[in-house]
N, C-alpha and C. Protein backbone atom coordinates (compact mmCIF):
# COMPACT_ATOMS: atom_id res chain seq x y z
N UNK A 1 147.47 139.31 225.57
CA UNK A 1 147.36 139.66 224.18
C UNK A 1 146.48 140.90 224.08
N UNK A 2 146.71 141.82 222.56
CA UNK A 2 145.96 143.18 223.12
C UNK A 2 144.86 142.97 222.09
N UNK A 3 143.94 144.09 222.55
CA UNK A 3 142.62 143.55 221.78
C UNK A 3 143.32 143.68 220.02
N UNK A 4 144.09 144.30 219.86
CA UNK A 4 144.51 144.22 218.16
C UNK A 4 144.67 142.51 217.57
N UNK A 5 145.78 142.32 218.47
CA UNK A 5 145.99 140.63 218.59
C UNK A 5 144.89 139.89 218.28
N UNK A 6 144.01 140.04 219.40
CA UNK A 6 143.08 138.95 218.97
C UNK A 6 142.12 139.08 217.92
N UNK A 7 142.00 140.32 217.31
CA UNK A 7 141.35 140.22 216.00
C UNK A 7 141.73 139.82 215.30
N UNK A 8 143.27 139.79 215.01
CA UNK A 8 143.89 139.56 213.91
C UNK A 8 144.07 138.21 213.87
N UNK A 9 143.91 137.27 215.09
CA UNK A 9 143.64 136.00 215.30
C UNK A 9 142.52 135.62 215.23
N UNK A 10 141.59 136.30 215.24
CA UNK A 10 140.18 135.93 215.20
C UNK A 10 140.12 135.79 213.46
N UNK A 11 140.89 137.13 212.80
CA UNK A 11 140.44 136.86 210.98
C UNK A 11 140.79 136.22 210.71
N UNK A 12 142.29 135.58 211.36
CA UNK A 12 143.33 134.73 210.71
C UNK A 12 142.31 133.27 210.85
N UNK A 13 141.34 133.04 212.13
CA UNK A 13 140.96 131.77 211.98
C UNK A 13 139.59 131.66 210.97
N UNK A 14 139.10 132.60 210.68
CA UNK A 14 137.79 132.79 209.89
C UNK A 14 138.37 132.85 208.50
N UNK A 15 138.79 133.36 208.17
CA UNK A 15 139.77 132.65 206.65
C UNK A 15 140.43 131.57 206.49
N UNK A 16 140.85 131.07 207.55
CA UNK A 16 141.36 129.31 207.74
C UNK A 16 140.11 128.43 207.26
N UNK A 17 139.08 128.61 208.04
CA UNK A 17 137.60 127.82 208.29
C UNK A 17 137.08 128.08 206.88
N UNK A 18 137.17 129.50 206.75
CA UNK A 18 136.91 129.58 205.09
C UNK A 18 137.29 129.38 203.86
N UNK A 19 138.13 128.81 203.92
CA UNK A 19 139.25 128.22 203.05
C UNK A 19 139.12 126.75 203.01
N UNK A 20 138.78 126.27 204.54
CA UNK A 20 138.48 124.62 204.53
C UNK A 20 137.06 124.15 204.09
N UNK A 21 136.73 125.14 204.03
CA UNK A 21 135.15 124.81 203.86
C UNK A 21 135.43 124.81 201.90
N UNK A 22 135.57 125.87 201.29
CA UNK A 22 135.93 125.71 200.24
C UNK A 22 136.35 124.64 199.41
N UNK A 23 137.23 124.08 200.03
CA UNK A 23 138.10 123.17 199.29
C UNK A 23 137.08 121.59 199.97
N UNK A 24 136.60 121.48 201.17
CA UNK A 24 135.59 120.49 201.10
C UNK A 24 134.39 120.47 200.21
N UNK A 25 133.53 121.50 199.79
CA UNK A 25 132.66 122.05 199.25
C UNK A 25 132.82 121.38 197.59
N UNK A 26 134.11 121.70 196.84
CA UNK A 26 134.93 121.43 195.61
C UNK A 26 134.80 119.91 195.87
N UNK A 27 135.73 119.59 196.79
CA UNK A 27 135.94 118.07 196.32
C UNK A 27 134.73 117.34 196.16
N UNK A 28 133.90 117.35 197.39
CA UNK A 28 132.58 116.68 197.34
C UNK A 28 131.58 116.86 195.89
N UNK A 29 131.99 118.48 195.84
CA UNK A 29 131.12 118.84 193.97
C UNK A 29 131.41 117.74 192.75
N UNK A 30 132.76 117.69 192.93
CA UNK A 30 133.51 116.39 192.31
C UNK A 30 133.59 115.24 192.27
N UNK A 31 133.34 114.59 193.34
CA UNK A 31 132.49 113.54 193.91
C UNK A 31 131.31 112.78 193.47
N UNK A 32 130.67 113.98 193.75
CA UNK A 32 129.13 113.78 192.92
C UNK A 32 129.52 113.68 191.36
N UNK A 33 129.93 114.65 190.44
CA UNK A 33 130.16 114.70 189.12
C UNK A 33 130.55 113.64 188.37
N UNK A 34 131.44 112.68 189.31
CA UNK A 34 132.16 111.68 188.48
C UNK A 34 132.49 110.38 189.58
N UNK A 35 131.52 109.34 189.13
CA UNK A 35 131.16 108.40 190.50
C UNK A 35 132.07 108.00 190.21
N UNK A 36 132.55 107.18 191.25
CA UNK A 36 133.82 106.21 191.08
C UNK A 36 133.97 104.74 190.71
N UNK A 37 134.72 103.95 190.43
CA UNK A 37 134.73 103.12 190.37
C UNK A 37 134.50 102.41 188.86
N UNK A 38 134.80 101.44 188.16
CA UNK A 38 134.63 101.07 186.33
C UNK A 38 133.07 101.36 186.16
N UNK A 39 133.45 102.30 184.42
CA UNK A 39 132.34 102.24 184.13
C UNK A 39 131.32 101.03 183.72
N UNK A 40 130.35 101.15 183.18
CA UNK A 40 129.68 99.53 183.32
C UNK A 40 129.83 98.92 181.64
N UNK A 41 129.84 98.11 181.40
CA UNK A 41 130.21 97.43 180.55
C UNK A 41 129.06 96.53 180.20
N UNK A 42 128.76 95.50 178.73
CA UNK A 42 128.15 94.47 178.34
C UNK A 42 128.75 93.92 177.19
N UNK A 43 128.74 92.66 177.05
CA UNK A 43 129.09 91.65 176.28
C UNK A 43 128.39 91.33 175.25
N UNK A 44 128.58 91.81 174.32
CA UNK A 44 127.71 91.54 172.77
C UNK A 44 127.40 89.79 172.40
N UNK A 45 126.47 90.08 172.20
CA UNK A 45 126.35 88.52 172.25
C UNK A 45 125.74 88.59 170.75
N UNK A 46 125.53 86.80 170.44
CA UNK A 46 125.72 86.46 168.79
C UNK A 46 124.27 86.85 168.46
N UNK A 47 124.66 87.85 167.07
CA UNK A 47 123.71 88.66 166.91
C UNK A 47 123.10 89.84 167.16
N UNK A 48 123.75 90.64 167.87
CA UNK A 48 123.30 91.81 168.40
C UNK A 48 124.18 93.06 167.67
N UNK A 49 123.40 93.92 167.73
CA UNK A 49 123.82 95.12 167.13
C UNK A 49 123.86 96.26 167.83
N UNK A 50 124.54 97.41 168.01
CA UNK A 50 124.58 98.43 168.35
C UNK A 50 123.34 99.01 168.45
N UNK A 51 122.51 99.17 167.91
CA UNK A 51 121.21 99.39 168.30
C UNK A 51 120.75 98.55 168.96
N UNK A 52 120.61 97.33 168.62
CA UNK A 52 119.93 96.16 170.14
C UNK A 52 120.70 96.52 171.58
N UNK A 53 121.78 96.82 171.05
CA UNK A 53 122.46 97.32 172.98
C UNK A 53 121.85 98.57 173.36
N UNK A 54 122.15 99.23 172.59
CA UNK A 54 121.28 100.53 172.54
C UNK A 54 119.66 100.51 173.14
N UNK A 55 119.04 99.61 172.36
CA UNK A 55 117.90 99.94 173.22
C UNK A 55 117.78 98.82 173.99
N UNK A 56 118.46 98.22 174.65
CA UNK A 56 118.49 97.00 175.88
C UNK A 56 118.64 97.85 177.05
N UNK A 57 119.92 98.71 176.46
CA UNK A 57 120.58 99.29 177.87
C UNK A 57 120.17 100.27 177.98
N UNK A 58 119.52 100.96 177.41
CA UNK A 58 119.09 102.66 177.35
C UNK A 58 117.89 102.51 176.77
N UNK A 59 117.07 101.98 177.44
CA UNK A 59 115.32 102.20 176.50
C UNK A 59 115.08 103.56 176.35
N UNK A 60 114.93 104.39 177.54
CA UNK A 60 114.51 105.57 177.49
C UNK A 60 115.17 106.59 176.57
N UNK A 61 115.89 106.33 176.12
CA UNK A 61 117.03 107.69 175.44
C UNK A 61 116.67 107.10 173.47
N UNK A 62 116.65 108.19 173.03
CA UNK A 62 116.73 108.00 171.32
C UNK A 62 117.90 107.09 171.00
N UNK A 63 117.49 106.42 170.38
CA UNK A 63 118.14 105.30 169.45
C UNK A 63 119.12 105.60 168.51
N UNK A 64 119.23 106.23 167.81
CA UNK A 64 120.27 107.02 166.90
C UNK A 64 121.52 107.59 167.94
N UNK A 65 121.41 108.57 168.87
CA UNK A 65 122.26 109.44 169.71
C UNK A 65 122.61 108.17 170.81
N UNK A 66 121.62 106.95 171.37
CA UNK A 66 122.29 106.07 172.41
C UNK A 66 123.84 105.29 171.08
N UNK A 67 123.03 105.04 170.07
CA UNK A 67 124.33 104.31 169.21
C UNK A 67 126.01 105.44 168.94
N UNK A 68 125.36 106.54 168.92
CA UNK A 68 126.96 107.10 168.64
C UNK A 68 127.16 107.25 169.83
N UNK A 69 126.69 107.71 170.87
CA UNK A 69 127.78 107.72 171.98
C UNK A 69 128.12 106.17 172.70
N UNK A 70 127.66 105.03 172.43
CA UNK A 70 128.28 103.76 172.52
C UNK A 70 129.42 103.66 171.28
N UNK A 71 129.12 104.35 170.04
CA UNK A 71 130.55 104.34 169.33
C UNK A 71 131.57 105.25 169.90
N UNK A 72 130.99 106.45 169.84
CA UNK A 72 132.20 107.39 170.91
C UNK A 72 132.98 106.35 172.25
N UNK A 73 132.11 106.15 173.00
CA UNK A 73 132.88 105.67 174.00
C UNK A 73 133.85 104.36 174.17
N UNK A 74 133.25 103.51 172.41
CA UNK A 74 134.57 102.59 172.40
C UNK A 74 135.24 102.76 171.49
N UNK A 75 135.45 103.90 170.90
CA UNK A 75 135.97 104.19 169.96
C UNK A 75 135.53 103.53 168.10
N UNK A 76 134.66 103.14 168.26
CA UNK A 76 134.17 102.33 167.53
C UNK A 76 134.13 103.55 166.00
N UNK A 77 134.65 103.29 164.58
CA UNK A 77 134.71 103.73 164.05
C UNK A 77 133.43 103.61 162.65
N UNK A 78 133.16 102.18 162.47
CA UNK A 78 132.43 102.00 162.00
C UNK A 78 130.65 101.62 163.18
N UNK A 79 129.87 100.69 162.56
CA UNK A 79 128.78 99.97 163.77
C UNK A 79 128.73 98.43 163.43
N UNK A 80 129.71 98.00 163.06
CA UNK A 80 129.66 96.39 163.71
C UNK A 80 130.13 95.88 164.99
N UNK A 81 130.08 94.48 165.12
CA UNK A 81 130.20 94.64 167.21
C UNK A 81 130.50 92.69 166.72
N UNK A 82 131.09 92.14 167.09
CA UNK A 82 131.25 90.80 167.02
C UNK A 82 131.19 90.32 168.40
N UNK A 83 130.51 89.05 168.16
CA UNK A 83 130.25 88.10 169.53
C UNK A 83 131.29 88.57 170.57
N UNK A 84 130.98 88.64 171.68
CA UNK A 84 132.22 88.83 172.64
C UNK A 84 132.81 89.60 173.21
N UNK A 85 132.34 90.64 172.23
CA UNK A 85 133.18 92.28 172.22
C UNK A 85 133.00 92.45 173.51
N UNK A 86 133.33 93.29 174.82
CA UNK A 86 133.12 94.02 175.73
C UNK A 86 132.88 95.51 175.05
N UNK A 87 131.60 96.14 175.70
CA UNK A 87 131.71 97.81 174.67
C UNK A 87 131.24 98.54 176.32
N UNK A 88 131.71 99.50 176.47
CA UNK A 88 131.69 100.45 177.83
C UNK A 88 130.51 100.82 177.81
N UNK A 89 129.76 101.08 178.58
CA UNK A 89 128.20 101.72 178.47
C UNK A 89 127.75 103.22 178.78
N UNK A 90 127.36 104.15 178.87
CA UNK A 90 127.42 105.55 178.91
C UNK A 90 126.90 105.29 180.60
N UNK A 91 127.54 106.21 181.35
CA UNK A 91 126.82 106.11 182.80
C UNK A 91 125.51 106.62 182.71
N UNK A 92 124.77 106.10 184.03
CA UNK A 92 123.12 106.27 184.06
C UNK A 92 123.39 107.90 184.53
N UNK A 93 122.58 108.75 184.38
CA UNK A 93 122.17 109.87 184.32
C UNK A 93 121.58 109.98 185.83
């Protein structure tokens, strides 16, 4: 092979490697971003309110903003919650 050859095999494999690295780099970014597996869930029990889940499950976070995004995420239009309900929980941060 002449020395032209093997450069051009040499770039051809350094853009291969660089290309795989890329696309490992992405997926794993993705990976991290969005864990897998069901989000977590709790069972309203008799008596509880969107704010009591709210600050059960999320002490640390404001009380007002933990309740709408527990309505966002079950679609919840009004804030009542009846015994039983399953309501999705915002993932931990």
């Amino acid at each position: 092979m002449t020395r032209r050859g093997r450069a051009v095999v040499l770039l051809f494999l350094v853009l291969l490697a660089s290309l795989a690295s890329a696309v490992l780099f992405t997926t794993a970014s993705r990976a991290e971003e969005s864990p897998a597996g069901p989000p977590p869930t709790v069972v309203v029990r008799s008596g509880d309110t969107l704010w009591d889940i709210a600050a059960r499950t999320a002490p640390q976070r404001d009380g007002q903003r933990a309740v709408e995004e527990l309505r966002r995420l079950n679609g919840l239009s009004g804030y009542s919650v009846a015994a039983g309900d399953v309501l999705i929980l915002p993932r931990a941060a």
